[in-house]
C-alpha atoms as a PDB file:
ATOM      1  CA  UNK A   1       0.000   0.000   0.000  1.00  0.00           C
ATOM      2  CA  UNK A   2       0.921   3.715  -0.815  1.00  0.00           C
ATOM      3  CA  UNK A   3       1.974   5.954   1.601  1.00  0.00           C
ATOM      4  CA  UNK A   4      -0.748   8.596   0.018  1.00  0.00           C
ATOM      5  CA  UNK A   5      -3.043   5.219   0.408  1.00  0.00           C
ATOM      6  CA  UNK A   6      -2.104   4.886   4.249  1.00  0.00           C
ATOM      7  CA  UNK A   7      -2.841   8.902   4.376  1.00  0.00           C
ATOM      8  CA  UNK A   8      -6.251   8.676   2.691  1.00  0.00           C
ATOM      9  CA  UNK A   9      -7.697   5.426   4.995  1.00  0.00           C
ATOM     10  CA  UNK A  10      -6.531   7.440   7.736  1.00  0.00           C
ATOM     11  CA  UNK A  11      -7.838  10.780   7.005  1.00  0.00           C
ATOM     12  CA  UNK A  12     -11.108   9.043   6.497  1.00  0.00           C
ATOM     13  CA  UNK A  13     -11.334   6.536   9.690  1.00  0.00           C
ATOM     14  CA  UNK A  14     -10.509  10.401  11.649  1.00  0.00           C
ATOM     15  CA  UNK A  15     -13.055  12.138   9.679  1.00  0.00           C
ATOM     16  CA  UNK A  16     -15.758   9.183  10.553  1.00  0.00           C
ATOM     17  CA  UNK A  17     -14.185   9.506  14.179  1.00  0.00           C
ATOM     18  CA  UNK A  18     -14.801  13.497  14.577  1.00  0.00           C
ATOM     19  CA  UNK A  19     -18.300  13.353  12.957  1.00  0.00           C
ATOM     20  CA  UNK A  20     -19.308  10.771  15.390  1.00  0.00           C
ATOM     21  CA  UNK A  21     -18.796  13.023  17.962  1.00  0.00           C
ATOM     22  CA  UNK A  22     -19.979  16.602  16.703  1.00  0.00           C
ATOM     23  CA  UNK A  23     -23.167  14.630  14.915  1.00  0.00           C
ATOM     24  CA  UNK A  24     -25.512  16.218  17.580  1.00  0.00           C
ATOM     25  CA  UNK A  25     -24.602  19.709  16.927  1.00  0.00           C
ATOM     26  CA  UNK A  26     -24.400  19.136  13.329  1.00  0.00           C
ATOM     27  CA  UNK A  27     -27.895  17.465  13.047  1.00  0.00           C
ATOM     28  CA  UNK A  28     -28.893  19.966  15.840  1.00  0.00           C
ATOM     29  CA  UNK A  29     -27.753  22.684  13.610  1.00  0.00           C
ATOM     30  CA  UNK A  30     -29.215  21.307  10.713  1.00  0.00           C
ATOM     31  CA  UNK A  31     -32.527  20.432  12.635  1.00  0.00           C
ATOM     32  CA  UNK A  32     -32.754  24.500  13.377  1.00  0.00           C
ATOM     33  CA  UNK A  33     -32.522  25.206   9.718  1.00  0.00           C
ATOM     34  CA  UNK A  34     -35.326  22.961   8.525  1.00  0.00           C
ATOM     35  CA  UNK A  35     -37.195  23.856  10.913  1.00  0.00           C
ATOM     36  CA  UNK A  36     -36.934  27.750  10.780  1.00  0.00           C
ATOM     37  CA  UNK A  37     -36.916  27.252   6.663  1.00  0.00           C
ATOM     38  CA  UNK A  38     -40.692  25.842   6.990  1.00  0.00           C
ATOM     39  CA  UNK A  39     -41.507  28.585   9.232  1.00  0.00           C
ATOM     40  CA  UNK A  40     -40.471  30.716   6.501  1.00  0.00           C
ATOM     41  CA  UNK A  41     -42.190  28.663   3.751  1.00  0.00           C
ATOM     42  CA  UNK A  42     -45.577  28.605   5.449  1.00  0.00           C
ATOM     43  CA  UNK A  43     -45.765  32.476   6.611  1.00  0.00           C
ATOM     44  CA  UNK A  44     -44.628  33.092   2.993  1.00  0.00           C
ATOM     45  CA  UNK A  45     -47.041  30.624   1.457  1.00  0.00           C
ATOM     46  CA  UNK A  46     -44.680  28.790   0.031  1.00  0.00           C
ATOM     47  CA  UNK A  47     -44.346  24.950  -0.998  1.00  0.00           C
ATOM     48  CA  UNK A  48     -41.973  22.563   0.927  1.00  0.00           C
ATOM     49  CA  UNK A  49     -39.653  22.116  -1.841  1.00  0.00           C
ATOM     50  CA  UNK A  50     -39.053  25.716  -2.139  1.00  0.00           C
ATOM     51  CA  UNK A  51     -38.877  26.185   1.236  1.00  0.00           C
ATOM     52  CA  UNK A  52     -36.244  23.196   1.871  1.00  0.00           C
ATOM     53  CA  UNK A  53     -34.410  25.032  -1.240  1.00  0.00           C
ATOM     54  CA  UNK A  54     -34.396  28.628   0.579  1.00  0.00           C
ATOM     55  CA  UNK A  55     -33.300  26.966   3.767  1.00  0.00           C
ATOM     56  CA  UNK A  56     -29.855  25.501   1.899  1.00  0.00           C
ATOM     57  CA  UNK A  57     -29.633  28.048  -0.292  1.00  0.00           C
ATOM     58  CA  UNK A  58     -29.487  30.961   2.571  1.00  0.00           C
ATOM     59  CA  UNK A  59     -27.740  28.285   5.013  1.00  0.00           C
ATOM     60  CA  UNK A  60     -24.488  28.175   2.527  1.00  0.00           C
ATOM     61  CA  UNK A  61     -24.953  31.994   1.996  1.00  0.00           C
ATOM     62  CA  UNK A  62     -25.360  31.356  -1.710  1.00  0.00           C
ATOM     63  CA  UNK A  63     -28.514  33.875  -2.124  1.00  0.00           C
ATOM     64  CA  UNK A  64     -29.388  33.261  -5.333  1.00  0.00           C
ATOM     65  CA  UNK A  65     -32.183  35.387  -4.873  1.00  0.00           C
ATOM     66  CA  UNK A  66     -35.126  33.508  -6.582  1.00  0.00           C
ATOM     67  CA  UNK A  67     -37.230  33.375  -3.398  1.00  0.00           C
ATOM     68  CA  UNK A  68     -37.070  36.152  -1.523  1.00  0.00           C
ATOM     69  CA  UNK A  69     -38.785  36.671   2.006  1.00  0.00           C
ATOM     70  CA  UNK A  70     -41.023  39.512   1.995  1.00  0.00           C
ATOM     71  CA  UNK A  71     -42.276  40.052   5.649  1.00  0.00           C
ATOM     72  CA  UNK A  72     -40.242  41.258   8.002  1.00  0.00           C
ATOM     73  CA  UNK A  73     -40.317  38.601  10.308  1.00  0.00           C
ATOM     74  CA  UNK A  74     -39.496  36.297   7.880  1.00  0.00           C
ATOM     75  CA  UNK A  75     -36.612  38.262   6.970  1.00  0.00           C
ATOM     76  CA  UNK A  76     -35.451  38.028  10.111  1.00  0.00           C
ATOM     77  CA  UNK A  77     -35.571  33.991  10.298  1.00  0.00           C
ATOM     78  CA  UNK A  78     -33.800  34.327   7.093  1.00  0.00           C
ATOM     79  CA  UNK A  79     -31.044  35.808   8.947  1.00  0.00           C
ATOM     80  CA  UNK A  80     -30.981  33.234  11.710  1.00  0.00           C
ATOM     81  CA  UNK A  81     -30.787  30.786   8.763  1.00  0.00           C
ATOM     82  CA  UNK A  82     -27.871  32.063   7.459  1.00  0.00           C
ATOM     83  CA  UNK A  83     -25.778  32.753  11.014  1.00  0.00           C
ATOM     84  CA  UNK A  84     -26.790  28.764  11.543  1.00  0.00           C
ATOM     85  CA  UNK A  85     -25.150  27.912   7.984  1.00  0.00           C
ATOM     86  CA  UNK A  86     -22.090  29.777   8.812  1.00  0.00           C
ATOM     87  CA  UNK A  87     -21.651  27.927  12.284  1.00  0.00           C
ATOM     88  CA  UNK A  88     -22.497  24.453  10.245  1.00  0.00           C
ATOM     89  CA  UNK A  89     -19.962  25.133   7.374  1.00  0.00           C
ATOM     90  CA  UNK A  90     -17.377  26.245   9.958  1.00  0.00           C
ATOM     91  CA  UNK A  91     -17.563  23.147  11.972  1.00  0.00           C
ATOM     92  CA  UNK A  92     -17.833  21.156   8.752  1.00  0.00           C
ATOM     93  CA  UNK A  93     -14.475  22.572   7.974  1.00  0.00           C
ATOM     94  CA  UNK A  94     -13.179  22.504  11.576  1.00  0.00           C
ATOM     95  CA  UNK A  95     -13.919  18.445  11.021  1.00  0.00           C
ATOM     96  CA  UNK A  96     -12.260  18.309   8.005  1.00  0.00           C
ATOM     97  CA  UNK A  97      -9.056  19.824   9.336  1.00  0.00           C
ATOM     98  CA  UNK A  98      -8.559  18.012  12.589  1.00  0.00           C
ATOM     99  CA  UNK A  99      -9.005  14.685  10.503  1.00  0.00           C
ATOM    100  CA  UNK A 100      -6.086  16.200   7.997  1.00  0.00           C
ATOM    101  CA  UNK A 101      -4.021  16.669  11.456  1.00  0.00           C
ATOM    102  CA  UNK A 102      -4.696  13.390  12.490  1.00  0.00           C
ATOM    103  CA  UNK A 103      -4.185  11.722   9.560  1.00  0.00           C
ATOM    104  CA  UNK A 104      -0.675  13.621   8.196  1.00  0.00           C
ATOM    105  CA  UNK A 105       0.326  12.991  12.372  1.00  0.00           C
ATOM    106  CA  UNK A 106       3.750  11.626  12.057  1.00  0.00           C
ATOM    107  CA  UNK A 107       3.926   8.512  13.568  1.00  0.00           C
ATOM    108  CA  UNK A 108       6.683   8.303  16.325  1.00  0.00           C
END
């Protein structure tokens, strides 16, 4: 076996390791989205789909801008969505990077 082999089994048995133990504040995080993204839906009279759509697309602070909230409140929830999508793609990344650390460890 490669040593980039060894690196990559590695990487991925840490990566498995760290998810296992942030998975309740990721699905928690997660969980909030949803959740607030059907809140938005219904109060703007939305369908599911669309509202699932919104909820990722304002989560990963794309903003493509094809639904747009147009209450105030709703606004606001929009903004909670995308705080929660920065704290999930930080910690997404956080997980990726401490199973690069733990996988490029030198063994000694």
């Amino acid at each position: 076996m490669t040593n980039s082999a060894r690196v990559r089994r590695r990487f991925l048995a840490a990566l498995w390791k760290e998810v296992h133990v942030v998975w309740p504040i990721l699905s928690g995080l997660l969980g909030v989205q949803l959740v607030l993204g059907m809140l938005v839906g219904r109060l703007e009279g939305w369908p599911m789909g669309d509202a699932t759509y919104f909820t990722f697309v304002t989560g990963l602070t794309i903003g493509y801008g094809d639904l747009v909230p147009a209450r105030f409140v709703t606004r606001a929830i929009a903004v909670i969505i995308g705080f929660t999508g920065i704290l999930l793609t930080g910690l997404v990344a956080a997980i990726g990077v401490r199973a690069l650390q733990e996988a490029t460890r030198q063994e000694g």
